[in-house]
Protein backbone atom coordinates (compact mmCIF):
# COMPACT_ATOMS: atom_id res chain seq x y z
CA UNK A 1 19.85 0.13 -7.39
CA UNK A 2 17.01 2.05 -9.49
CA UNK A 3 14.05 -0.49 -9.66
CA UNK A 4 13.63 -2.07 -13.62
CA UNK A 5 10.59 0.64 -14.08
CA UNK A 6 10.08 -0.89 -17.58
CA UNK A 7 8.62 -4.04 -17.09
CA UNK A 8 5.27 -5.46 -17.20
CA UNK A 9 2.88 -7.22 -14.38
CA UNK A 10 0.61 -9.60 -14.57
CA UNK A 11 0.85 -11.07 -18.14
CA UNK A 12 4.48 -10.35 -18.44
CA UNK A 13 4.49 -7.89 -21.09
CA UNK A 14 7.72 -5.61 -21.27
CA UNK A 15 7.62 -2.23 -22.32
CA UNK A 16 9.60 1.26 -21.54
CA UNK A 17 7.64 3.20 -19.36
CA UNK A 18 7.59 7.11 -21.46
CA UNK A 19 10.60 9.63 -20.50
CA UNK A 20 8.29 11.95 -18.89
CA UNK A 21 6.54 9.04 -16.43
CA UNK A 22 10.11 8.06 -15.27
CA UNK A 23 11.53 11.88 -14.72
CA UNK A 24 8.15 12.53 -12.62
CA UNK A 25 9.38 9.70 -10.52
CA UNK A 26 13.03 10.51 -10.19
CA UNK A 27 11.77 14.28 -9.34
CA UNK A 28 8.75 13.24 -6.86
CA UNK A 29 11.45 10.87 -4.89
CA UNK A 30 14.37 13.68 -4.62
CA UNK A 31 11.78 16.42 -3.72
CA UNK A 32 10.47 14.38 -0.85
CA UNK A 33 14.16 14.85 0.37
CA UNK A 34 13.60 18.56 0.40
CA UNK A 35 10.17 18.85 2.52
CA UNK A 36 10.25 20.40 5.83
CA UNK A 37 8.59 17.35 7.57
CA UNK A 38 11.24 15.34 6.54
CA UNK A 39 13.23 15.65 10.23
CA UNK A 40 10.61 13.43 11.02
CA UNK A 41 11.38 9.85 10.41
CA UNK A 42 9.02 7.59 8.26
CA UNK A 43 8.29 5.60 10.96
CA UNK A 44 6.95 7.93 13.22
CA UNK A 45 4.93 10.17 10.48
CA UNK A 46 3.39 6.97 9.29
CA UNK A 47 2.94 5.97 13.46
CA UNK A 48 0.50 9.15 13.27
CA UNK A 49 -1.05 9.46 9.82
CA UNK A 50 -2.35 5.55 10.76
CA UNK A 51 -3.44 7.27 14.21
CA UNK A 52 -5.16 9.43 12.71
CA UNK A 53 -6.75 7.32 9.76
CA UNK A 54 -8.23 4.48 13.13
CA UNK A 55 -9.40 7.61 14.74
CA UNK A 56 -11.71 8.79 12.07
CA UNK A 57 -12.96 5.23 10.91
CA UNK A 58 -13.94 4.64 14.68
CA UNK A 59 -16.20 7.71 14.73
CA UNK A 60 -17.68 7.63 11.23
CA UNK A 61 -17.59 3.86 9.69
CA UNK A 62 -16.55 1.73 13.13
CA UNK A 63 -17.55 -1.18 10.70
CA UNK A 64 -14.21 -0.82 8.90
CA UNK A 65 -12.57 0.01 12.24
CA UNK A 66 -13.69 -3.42 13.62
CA UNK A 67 -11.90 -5.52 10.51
CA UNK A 68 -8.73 -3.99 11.65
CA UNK A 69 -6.27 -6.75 13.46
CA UNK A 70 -4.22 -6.38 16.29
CA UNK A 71 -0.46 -5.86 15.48
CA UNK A 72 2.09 -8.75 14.79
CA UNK A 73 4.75 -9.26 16.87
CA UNK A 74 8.47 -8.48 15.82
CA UNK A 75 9.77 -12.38 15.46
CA UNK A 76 6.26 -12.71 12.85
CA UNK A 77 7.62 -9.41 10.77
CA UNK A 78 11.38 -11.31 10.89
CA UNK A 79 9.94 -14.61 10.06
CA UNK A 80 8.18 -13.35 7.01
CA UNK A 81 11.44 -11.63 6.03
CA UNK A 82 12.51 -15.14 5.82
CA UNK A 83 10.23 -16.71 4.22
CA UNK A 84 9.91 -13.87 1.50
CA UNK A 85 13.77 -13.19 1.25
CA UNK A 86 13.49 -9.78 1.39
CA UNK A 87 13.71 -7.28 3.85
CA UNK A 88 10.10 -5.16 4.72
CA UNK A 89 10.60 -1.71 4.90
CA UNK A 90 11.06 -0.32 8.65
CA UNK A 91 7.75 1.87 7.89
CA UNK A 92 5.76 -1.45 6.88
CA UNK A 93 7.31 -2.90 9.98
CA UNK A 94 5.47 0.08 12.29
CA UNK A 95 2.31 -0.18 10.80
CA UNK A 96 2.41 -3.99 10.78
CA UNK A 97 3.31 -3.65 14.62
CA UNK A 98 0.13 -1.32 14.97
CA UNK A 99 -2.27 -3.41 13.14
CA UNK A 100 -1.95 -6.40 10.88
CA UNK A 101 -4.34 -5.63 8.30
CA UNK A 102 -7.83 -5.09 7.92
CA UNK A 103 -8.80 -8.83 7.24
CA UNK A 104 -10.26 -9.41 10.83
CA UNK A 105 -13.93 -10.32 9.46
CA UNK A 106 -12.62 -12.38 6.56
CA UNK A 107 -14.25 -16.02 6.65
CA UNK A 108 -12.26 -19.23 6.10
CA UNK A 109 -14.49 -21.09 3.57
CA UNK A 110 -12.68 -24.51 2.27
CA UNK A 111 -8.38 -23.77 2.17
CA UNK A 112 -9.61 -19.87 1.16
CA UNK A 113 -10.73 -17.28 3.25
CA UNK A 114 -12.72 -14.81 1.53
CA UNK A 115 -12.37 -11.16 2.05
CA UNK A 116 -15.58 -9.46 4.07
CA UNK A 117 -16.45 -6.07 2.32
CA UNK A 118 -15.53 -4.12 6.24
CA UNK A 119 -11.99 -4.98 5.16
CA UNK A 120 -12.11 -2.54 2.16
CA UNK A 121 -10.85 1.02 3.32
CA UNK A 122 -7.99 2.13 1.34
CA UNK A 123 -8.27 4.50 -1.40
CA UNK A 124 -9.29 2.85 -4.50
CA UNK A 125 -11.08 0.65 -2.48
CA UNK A 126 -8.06 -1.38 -1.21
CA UNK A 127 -7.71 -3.67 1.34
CA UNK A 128 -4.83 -3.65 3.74
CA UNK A 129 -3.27 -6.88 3.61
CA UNK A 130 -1.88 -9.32 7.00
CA UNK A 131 1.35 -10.26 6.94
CA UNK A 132 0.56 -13.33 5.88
CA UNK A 133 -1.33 -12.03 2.89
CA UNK A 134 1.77 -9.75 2.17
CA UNK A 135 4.00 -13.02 1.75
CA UNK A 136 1.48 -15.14 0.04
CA UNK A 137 0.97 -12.50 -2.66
CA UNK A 138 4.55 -11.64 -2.79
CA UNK A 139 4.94 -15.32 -3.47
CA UNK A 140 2.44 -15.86 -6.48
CA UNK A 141 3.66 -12.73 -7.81
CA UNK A 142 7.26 -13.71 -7.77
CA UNK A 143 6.74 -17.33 -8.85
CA UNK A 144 3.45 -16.45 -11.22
CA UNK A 145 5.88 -15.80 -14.48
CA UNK A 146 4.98 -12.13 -13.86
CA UNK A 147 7.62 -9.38 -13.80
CA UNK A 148 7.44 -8.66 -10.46
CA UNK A 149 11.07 -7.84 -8.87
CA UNK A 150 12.14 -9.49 -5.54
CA UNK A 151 12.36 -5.62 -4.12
CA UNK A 152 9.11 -5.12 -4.14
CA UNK A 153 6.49 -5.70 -0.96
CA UNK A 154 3.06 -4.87 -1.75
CA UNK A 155 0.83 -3.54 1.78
CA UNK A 156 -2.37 -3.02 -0.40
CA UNK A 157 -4.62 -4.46 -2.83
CA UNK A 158 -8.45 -4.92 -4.33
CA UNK A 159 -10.03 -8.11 -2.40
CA UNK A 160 -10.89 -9.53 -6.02
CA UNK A 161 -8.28 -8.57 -8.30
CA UNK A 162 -4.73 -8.04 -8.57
CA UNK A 163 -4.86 -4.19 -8.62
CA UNK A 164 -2.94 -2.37 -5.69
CA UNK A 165 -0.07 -0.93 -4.19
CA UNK A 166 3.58 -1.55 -3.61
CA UNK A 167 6.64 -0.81 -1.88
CA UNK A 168 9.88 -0.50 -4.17
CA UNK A 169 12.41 -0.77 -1.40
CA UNK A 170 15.19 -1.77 -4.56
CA UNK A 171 14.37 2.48 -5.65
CA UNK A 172 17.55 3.69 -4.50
CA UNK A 173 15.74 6.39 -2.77
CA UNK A 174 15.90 7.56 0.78
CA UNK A 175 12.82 6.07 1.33
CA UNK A 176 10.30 3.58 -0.69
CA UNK A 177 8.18 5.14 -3.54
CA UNK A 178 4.59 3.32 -3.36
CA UNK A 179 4.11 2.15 -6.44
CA UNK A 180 0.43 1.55 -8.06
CA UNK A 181 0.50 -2.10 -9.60
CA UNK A 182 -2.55 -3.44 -12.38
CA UNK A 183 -2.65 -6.38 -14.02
CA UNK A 184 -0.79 -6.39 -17.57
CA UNK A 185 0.97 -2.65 -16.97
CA UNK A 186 3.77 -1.55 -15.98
CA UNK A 187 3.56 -0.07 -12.29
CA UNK A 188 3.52 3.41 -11.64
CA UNK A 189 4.57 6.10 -8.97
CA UNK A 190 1.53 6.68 -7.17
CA UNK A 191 3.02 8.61 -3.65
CA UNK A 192 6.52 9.05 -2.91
CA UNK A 193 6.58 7.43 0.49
CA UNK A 194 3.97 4.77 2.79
CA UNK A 195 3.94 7.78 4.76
CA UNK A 196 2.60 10.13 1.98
CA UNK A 197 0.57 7.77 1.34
CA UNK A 198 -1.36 7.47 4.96
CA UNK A 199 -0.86 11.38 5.22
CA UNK A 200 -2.96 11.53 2.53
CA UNK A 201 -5.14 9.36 3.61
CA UNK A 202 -5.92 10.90 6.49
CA UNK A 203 -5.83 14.67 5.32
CA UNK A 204 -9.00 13.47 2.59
CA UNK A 205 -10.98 11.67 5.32
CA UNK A 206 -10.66 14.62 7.91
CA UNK A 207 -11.70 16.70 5.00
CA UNK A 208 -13.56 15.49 2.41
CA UNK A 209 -11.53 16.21 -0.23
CA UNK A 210 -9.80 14.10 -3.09
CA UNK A 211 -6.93 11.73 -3.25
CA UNK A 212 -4.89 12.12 -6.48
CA UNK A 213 -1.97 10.06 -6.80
CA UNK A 214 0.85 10.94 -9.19
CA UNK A 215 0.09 11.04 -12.41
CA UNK A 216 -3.41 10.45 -12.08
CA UNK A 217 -6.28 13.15 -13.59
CA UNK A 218 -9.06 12.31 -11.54
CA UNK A 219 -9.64 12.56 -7.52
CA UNK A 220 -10.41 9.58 -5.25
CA UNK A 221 -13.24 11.04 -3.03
CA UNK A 222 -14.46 9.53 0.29
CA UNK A 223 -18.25 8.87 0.85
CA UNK A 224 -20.05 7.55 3.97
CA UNK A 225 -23.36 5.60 3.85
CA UNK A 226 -24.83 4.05 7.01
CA UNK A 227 -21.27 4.03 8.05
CA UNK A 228 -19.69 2.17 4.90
CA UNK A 229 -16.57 3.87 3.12
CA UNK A 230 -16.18 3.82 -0.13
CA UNK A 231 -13.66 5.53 -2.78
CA UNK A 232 -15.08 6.80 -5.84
C-alpha cells in the first residue's frame, strides 16, 4: 500500500504534504521503472555503488574507511527482522552483509556508546547505522508517540540528532523510495532507490561534484581535509 506521506515525525504533528511534493514522488518512483540500468537488480547495483564508495574512502579519507564494520551474518539480518517485525529490504540486506555500519570506532561510555566523528560519511553528514542501531532506532521511533509507520527502516542518520534517511518498503513501488526524515516534518522523497542513493554517492566522490536530492535547491558537496570528509 502507498505509505501515509502526510504525517508528521518527531513531535507528531499531522499535516498534508502539498500536491506537487506527492506527484514528484509518484513520478520519481515510476520513472525509475523506465531507466536502462534497471535490468540490473538493486542488489547488485547497490553491491557496486558501495564498492565503489570503500574504494575511494580507502585512498582519500582511510580514517572513515577504518570505522566501517565487517558484515553481519544472514541469521543477525533475520533476527532483527524479528525483533523489529518488519521485513528489511533485500538491498539493506546486501549492504548489511558487506559492512555493518560505520560505527567501528564508536566508544561504549556508561550503557551508551557514543558515535566517533570517523563514523560520519554519508551525505549530509550521516552516519551509517549497525544493525543493531537500525532496530534500536526503529524501536524509539515506533514506540516514541511519533508518526513513524512500521514500513519504514531507516539505514542513515546524524550521530546527534534525529535527522536522516529511510527506507519506505510499505511505497507500493518496485523498489523502496529513501525517504529524508527531520524532526517535527513530514518526510520527504530524497532518491528513488538505496541504490540511487549509493550511485550517487559514489558518482560525487569520484567527481567532486554535488549531491542534490529531490526536491532540494542546494548541492551537497564533498571536501577532504587531512583526510576527513565532510558534506557541506
Amino acid at each position: 500500500m502507498l505509505v501515509q506521506l502526510a504525517v508528521a515525525i518527531g513531535l507528531g504533528a499531522r499535516g498534508l504534504l502539498e500536491a506537487e511534493q506527492l506527484q514528484l514522488y509518484h513520478r520519481a518512483c515510476s520513472a525509475f521503472a523506465m531507466r536502462k540500468d534497471c535490468a540490473l537488480s538493486q542488489e547488485v547495483r547497490t553491491q557496486r555503488a558501495w564498492t565503489r564508495i570503500t574504494k575511494w574512502l580507502g585512498e582519500n579519507a582511510p580514517s572513515h574507511a577504518e570505522a566501517i564494520n565487517p558484515g553481519v551474518d544472514q541469521s543477525m539480518i533475520d533476527a532483527a527482522e524479528e525483533e523489529m517485525a518488519t521485513a528489511i529490504p533485500a538491498e539493506l540486506r546486501v549492504w548489511l552483509l558487506l559492512n555493518n555500519g560505520s560505527t567501528a570506532k564508536d566508544v561504549l561510555e556508561g550503557s551508551f556508546y557514543q558515535p566517533h566523528p570517523d563514523s560520519v560519511f554519508l551525505p549530509g553528514n550521516k552516519v551509517f547505522l549497525d544493525l543493531r542501531q537500525i532496530v534500536d532506532v526503529y524501536r524509539d521511533f515506533l514506540a516514541g508517540g511519533a508518526d513513524w509507520q512500521p514500513e519504514w527502516v531507516p539505514f542513515a542518520q546524524l550521530s546527534d540528532a534525529p535527522y536522516g534517511y529511510f527506507l519506505d518498503t510499505g511505497a507500493g513501488s518496485a523498489q523502496a523510495p529513501v525517504m529524508y526524515f527531520a524532526e517535527a516534518a513530514p518526510p520527504k522523497l530524497a532518491f528513488p532507490s538505496l541504490a540511487d542513493f549509493l550511485e550517487a554517492t559514489a558518482n560525487v566522490l569520484e567527481s567532486g561534484d554535488g549531491i542534490r536530492a529531490h526536491g532540494n535547491r542546494v548541492r551537497c558537496r564533498p571536501v577532504t581535509d587531512a583526510g576527513v570528509l565532510r558534506w557541506i
